[in-house]
N, C-alpha and C. Protein backbone atom coordinates (compact mmCIF):
# COMPACT_ATOMS: atom_id res chain seq x y z
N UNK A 1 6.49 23.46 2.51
CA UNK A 1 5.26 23.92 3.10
C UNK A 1 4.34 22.74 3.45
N UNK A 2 4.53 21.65 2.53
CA UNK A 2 3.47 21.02 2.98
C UNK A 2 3.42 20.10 4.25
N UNK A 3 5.20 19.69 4.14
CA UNK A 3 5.80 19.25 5.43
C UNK A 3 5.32 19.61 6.31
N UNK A 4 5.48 21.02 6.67
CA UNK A 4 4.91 21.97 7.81
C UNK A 4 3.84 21.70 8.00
N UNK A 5 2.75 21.39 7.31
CA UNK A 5 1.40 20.68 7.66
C UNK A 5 1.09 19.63 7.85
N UNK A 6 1.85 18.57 7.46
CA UNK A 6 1.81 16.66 8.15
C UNK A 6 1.99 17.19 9.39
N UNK A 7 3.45 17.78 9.50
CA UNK A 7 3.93 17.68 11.00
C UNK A 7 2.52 18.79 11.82
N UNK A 8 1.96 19.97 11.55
CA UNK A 8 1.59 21.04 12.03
C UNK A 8 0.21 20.14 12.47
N UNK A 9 -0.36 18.96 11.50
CA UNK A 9 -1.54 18.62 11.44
C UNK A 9 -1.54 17.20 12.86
N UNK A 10 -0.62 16.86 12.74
CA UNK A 10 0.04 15.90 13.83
C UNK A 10 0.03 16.56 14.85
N UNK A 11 0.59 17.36 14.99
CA UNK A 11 0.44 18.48 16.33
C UNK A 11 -0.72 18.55 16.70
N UNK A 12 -1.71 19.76 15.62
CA UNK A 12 -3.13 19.55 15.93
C UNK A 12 -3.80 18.62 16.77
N UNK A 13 -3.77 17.77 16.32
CA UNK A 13 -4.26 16.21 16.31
C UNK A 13 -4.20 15.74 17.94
N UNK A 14 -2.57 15.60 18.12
CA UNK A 14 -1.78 15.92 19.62
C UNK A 14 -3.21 16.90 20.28
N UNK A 15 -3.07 17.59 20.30
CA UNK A 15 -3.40 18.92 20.67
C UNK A 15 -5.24 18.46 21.29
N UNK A 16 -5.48 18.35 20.68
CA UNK A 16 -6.98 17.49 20.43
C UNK A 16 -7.70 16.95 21.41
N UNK A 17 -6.37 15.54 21.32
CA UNK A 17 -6.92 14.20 21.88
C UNK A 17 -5.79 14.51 23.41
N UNK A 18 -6.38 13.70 24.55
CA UNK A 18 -5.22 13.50 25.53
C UNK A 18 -4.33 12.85 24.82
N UNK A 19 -3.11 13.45 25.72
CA UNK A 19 -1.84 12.74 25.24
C UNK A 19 -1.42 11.61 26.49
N UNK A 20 -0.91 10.75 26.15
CA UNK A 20 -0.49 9.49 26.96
C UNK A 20 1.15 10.34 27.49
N UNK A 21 1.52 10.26 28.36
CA UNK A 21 2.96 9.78 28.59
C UNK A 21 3.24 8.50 28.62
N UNK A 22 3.03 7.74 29.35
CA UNK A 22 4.12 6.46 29.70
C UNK A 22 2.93 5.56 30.03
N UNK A 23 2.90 4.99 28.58
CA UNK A 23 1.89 3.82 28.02
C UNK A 23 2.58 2.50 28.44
N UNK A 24 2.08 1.30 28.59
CA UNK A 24 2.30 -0.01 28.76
C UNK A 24 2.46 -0.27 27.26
N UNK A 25 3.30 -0.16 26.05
CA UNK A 25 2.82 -0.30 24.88
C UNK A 25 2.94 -2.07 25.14
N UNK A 26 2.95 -2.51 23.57
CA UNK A 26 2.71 -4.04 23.60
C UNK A 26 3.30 -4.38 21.90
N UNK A 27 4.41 -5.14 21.97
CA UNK A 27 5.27 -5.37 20.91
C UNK A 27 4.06 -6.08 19.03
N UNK A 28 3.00 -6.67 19.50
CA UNK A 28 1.73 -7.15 19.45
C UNK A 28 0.97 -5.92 18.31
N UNK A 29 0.77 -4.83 19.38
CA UNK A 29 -0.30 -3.85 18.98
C UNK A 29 0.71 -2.99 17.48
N UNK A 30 2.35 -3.15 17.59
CA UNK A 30 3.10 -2.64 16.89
C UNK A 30 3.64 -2.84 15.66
N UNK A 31 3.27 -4.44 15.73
CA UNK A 31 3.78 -5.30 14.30
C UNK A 31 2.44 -5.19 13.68
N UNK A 32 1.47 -5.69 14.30
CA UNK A 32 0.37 -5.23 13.07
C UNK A 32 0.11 -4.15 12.80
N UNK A 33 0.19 -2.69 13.66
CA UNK A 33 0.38 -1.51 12.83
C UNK A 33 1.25 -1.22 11.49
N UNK A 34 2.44 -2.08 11.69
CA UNK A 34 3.53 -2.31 11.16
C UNK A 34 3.35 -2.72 9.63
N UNK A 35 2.55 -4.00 10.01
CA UNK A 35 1.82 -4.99 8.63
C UNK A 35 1.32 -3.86 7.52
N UNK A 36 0.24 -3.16 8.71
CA UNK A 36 -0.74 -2.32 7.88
C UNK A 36 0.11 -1.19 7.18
N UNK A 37 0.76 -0.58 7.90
CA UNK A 37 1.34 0.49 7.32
C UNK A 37 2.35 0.46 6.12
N UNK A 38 3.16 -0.63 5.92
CA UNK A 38 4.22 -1.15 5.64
C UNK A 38 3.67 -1.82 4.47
N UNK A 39 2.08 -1.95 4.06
CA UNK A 39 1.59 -2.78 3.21
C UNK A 39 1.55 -1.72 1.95
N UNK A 40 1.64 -0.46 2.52
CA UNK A 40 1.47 0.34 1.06
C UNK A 40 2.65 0.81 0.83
N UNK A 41 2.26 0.39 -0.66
CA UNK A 41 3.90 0.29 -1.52
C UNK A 41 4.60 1.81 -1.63
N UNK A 42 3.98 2.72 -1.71
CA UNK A 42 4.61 4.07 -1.37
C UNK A 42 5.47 4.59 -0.05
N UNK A 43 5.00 4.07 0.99
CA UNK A 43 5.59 3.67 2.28
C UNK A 43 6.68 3.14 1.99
N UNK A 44 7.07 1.65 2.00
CA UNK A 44 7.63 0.64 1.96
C UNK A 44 8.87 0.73 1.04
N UNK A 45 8.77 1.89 0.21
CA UNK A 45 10.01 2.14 -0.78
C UNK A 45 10.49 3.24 -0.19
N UNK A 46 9.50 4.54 0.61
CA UNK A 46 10.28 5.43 1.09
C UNK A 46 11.42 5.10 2.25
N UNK A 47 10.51 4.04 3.15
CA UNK A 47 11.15 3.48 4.05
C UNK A 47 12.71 2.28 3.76
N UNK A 48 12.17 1.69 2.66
CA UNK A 48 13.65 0.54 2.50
C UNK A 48 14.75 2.33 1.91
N UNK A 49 14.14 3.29 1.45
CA UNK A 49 15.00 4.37 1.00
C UNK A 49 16.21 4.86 1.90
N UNK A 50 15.02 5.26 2.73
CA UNK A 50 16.02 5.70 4.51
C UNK A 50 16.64 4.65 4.65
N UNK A 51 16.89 3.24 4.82
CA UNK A 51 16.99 2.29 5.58
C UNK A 51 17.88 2.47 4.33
N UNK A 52 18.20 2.25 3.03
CA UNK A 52 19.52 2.16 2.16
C UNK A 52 20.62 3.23 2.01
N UNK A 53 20.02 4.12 2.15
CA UNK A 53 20.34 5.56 1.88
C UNK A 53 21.39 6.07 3.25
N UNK A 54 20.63 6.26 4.32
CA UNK A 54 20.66 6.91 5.49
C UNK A 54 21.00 5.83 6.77
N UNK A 55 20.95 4.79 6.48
CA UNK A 55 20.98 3.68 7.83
C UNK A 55 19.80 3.68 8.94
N UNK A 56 18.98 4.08 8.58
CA UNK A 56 17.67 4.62 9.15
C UNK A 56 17.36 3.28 9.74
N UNK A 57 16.20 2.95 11.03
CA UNK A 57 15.78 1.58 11.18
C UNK A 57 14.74 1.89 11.28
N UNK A 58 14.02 1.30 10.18
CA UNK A 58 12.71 0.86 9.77
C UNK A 58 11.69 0.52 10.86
N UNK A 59 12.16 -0.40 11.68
CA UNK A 59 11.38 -0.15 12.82
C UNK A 59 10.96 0.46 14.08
N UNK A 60 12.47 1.62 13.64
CA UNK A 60 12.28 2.97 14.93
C UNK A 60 11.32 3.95 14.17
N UNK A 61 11.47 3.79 12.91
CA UNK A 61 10.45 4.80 12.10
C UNK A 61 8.69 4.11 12.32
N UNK A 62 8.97 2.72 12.00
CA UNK A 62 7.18 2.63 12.09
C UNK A 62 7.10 2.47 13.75
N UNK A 63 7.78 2.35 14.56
CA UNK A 63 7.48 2.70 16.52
C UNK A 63 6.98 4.44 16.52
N UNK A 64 7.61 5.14 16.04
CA UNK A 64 7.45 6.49 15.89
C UNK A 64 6.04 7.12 15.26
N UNK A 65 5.74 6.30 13.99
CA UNK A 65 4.83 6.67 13.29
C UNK A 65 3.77 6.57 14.45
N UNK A 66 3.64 4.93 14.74
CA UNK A 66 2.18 4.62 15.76
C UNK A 66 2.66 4.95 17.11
N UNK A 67 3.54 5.40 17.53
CA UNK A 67 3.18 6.41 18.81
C UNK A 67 2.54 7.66 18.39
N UNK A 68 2.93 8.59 17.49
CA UNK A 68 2.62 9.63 16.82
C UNK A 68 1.07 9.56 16.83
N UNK A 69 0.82 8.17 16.09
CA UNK A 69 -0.92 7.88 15.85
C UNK A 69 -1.80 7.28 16.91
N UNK A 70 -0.94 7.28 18.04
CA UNK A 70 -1.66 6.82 19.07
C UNK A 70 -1.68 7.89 20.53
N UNK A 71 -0.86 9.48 19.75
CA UNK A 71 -1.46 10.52 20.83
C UNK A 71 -0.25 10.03 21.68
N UNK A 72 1.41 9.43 21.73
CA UNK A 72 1.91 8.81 22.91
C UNK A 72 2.79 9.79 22.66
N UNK A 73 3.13 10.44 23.53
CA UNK A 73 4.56 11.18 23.80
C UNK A 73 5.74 10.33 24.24
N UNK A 74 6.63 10.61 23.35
CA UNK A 74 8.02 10.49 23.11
C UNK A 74 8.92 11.47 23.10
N UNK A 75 10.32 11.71 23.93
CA UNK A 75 10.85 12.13 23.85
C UNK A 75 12.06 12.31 23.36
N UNK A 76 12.87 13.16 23.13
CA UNK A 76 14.20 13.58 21.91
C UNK A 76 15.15 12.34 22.84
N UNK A 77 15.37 12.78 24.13
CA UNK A 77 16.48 11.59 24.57
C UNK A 77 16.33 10.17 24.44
N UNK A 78 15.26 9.99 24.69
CA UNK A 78 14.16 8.56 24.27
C UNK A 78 14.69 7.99 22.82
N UNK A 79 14.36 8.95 22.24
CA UNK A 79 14.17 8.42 20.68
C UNK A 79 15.50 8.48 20.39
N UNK A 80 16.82 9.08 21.29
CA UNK A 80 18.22 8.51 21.20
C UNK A 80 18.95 7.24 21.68
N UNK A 81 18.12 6.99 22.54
CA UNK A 81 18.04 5.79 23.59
C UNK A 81 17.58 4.47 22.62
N UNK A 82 16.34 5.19 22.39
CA UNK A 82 16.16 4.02 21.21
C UNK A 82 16.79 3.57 19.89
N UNK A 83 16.96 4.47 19.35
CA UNK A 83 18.06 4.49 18.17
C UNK A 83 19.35 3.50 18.50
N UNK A 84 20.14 3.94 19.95
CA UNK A 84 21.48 3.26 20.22
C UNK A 84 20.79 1.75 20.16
N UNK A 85 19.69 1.39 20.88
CA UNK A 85 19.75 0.02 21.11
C UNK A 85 19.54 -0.85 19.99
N UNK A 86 18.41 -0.16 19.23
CA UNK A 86 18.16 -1.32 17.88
C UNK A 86 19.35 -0.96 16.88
N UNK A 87 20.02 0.05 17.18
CA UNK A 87 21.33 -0.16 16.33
C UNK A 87 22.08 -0.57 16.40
N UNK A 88 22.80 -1.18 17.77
CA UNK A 88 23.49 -2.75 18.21
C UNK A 88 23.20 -3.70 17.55
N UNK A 89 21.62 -4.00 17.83
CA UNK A 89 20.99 -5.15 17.56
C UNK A 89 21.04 -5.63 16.53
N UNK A 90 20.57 -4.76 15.65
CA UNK A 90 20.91 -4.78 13.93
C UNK A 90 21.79 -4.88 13.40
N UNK A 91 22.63 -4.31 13.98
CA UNK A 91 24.00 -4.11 13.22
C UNK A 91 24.82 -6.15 13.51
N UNK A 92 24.82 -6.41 14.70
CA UNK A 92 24.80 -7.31 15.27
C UNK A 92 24.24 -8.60 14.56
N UNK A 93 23.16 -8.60 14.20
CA UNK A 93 21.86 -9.79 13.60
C UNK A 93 21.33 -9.53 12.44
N UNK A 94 20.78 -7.90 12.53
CA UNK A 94 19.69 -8.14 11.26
C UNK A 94 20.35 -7.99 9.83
N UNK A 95 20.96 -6.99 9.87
CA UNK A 95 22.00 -6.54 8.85
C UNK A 95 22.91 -7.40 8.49
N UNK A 96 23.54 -8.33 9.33
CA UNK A 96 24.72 -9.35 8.74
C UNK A 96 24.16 -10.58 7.90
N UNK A 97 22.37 -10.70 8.19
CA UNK A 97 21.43 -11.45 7.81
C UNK A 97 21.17 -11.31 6.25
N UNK A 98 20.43 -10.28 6.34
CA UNK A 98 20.19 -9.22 5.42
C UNK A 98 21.59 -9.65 4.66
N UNK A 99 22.48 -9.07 4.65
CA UNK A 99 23.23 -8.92 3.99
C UNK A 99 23.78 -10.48 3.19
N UNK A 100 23.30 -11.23 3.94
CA UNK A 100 24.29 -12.79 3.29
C UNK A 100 22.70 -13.22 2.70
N UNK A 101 21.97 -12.78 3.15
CA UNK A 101 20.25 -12.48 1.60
C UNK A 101 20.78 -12.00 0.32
N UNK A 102 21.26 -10.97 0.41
CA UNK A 102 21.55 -10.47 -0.74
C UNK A 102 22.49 -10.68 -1.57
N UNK A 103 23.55 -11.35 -0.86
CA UNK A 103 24.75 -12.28 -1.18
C UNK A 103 24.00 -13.49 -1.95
N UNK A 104 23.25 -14.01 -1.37
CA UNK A 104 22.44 -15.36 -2.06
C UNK A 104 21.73 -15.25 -3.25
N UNK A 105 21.45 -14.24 -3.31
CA UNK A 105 20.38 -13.86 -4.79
C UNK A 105 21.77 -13.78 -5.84
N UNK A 106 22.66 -13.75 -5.73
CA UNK A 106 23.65 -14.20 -6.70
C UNK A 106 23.49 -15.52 -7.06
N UNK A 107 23.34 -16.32 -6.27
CA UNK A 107 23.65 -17.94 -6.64
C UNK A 107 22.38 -18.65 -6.87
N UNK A 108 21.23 -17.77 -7.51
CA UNK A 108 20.15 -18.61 -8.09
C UNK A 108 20.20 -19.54 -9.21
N UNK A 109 21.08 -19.01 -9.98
CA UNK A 109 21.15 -20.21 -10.97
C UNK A 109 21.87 -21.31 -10.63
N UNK A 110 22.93 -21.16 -9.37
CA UNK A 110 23.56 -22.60 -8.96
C UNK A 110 23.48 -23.00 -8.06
N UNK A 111 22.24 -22.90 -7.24
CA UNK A 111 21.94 -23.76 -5.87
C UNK A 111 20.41 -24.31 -5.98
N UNK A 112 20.46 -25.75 -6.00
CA UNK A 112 19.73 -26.64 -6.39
C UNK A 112 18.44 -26.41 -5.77
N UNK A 113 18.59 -25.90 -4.36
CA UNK A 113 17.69 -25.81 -3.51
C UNK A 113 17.23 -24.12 -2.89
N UNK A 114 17.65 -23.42 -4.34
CA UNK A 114 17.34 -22.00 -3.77
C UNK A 114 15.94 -21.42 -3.23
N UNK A 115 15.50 -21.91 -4.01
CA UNK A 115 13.69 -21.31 -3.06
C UNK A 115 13.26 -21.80 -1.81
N UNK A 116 13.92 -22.82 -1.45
CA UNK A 116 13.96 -22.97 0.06
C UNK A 116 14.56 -22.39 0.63
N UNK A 117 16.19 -22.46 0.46
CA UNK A 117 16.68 -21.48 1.35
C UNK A 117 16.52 -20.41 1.31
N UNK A 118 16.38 -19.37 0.14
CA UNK A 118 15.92 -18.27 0.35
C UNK A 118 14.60 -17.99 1.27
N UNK A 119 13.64 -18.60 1.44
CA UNK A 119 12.26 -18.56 1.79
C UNK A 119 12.68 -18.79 3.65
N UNK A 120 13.84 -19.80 3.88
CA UNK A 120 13.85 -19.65 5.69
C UNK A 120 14.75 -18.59 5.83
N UNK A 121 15.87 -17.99 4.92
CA UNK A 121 16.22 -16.88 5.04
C UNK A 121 15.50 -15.73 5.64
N UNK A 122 14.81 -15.61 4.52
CA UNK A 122 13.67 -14.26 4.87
C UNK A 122 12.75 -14.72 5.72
N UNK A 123 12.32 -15.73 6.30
CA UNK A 123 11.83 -15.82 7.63
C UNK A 123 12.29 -16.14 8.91
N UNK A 124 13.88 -16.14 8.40
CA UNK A 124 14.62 -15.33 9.81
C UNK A 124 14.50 -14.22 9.84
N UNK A 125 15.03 -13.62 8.75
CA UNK A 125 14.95 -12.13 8.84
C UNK A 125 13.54 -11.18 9.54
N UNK A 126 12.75 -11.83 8.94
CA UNK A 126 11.19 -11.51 9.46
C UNK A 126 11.42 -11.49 11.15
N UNK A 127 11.84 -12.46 11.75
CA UNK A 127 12.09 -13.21 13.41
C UNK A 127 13.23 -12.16 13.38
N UNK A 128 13.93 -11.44 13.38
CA UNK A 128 15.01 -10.69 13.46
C UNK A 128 14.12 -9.50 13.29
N UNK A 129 13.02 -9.01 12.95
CA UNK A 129 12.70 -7.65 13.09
C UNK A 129 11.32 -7.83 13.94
N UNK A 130 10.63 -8.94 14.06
CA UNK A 130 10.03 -9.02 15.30
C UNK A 130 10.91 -8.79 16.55
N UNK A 131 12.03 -8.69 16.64
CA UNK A 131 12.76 -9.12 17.56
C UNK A 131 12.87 -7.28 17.66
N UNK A 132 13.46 -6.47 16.95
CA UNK A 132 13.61 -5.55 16.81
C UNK A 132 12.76 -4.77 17.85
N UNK A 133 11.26 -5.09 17.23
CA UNK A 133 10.74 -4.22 17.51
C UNK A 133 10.02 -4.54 19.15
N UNK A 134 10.17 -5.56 19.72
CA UNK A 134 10.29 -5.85 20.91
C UNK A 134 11.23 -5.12 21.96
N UNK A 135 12.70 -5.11 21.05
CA UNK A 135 13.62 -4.80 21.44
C UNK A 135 13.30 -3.46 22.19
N UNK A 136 12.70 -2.49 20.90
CA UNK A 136 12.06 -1.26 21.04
C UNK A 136 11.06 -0.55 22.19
N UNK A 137 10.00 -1.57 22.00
CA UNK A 137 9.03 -1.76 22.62
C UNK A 137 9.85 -1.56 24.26
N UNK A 138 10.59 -2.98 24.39
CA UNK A 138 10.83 -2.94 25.65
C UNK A 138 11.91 -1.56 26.36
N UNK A 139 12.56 -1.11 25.27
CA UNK A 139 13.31 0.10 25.88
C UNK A 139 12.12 1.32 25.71
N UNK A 140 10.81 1.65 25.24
CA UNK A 140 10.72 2.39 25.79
C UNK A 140 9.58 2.60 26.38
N UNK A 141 9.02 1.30 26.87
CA UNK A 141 8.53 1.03 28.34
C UNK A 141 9.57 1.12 29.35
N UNK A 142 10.56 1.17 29.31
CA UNK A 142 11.82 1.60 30.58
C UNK A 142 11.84 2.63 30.72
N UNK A 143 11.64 3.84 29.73
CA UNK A 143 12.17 4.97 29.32
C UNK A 143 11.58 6.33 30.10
N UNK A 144 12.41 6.72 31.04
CA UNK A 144 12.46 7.39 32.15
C UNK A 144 12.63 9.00 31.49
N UNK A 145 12.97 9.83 30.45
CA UNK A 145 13.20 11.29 29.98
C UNK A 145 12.54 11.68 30.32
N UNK A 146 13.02 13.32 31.01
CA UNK A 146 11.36 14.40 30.92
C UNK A 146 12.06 15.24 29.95
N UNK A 147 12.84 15.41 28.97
CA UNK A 147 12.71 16.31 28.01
C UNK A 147 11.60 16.15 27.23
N UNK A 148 11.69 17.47 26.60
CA UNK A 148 10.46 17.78 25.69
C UNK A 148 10.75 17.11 24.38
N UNK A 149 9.40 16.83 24.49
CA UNK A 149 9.14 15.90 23.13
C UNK A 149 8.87 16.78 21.79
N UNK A 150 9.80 15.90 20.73
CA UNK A 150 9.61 16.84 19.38
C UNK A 150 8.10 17.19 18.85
N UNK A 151 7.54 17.91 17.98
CA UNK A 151 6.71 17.79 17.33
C UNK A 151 6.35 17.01 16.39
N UNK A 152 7.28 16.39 15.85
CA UNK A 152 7.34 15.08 14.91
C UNK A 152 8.53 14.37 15.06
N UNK A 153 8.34 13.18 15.46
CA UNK A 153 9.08 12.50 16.34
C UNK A 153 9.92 12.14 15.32
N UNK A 154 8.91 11.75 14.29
CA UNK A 154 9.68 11.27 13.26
C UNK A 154 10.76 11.89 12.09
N UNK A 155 10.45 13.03 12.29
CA UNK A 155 11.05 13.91 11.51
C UNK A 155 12.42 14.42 12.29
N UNK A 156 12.32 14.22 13.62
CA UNK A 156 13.30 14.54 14.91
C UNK A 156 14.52 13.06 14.62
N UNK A 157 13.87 12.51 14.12
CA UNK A 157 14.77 11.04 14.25
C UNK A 157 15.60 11.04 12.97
N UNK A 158 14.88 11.51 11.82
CA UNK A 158 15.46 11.30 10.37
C UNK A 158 16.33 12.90 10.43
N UNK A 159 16.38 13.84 10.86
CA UNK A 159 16.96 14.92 10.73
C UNK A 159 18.16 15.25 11.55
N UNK A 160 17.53 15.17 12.91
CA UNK A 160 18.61 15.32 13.98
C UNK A 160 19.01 14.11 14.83
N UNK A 161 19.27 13.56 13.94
CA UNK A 161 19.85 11.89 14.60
C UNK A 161 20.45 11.36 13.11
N UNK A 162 19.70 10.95 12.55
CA UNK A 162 20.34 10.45 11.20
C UNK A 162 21.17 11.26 9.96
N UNK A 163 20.75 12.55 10.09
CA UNK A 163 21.42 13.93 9.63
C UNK A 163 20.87 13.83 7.78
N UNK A 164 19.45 13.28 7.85
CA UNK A 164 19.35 13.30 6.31
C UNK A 164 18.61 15.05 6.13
N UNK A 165 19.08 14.71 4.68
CA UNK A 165 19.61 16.33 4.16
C UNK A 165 17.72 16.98 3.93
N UNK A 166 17.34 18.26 3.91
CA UNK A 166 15.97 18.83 3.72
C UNK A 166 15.41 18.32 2.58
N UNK A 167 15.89 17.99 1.61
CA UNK A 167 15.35 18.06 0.29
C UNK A 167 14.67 16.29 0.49
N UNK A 168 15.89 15.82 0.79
CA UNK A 168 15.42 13.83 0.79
C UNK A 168 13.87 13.86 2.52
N UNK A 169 14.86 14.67 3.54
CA UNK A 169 13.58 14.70 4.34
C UNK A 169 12.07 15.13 3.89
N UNK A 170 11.58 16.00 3.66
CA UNK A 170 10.36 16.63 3.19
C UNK A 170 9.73 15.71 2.23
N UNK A 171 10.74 15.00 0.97
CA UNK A 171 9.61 14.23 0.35
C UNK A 171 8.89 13.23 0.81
N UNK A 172 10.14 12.35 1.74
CA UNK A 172 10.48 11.66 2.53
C UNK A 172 9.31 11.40 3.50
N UNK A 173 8.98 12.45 4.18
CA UNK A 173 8.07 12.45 5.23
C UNK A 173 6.52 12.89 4.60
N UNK A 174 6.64 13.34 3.35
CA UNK A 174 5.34 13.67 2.50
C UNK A 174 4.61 11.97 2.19
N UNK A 175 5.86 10.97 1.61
CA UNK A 175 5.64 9.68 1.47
C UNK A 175 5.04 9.50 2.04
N UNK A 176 5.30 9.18 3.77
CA UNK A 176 4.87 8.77 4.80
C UNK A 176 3.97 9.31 5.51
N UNK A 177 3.29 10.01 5.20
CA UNK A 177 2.48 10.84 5.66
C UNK A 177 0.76 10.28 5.80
């Protein structure tokens, strides 16, 4: 039930204010939404959740959130469009990154020089999800759909795209809310 009211209240909200179609967004206006949103620790665990759990990308979820919060319509094919591309990308860069990170946190006790390398590690990785969300950005300033746009974009992305189950969605999106 209460789900029904993030999303119902989002609607509202929609409903309200004009809605944008086809904004000039700006990769810029997205990372510091990003910062902000991403700074609270309730967020940030629901989100690495999806992203461990589900293969979710973290930065199609916070593109989603601040279109959502910025009144921008998005559409279901869109937000498939988008999905395929940063999931190349990632799969490709960020993730193989990521992953030889986490490989490295094994070898703290025997690499002389671990807090350095760990530290340009994770600020590739950082440059690998700026990149992301550019990536994003720029596909959907291209993004030509006239299907109808979900009511919660975000909930459209984690359900009927990623196929996570009602029980993990709802708290999921209560987190994030």
């Amino acid at each position: 039930m209460r789900l029904k009211k993030i999303c119902l209240k989002s609607s509202k909200h929609l409903n309200k204010r004009k809605l944008t179609l086809q904004p000039n967004l700006q990769s810029s206006n997205l990372w510091q939404f990003a910062l902000q949103y991403y700074s609270k620790s309730a967020r940030s665990r629901a989100l690495l959740q999806l992203q461990d759990k589900y293969a979710a990308n973290i930065n199609l979820c916070l593109l989603l959130k601040y279109l959502s919060q910025q009144n921008i319509i998005v559409s279901t094919s869109t937000i498939a469009v988008l999905h395929a591309h940063v999931t190349e990308f990632s799969q490709n860069y960020t993730q193989p990154l990521r992953q030889i990170r986490a490989n490295f946190k094994q070898s703290l006790q025997t690499m002389e020089n671990y807090s350095a390398l760990r530290t340009h590690m994770l600020n590739a990785e950082l440059e690998l999800e700026k990149q992301e969300q550019q990536l994003l950005v720029d596909a959907f300033n291209r993004a030509t759909a006239n299907d109808s746009p979900p009511t919660c974009p975000l909930k459209y992305y984690l359900e009927s795209i990623l196929a996570v189950p009602k029980t993990d969605l709802d708290q999921t999106l209560t987190q994030l809310a």
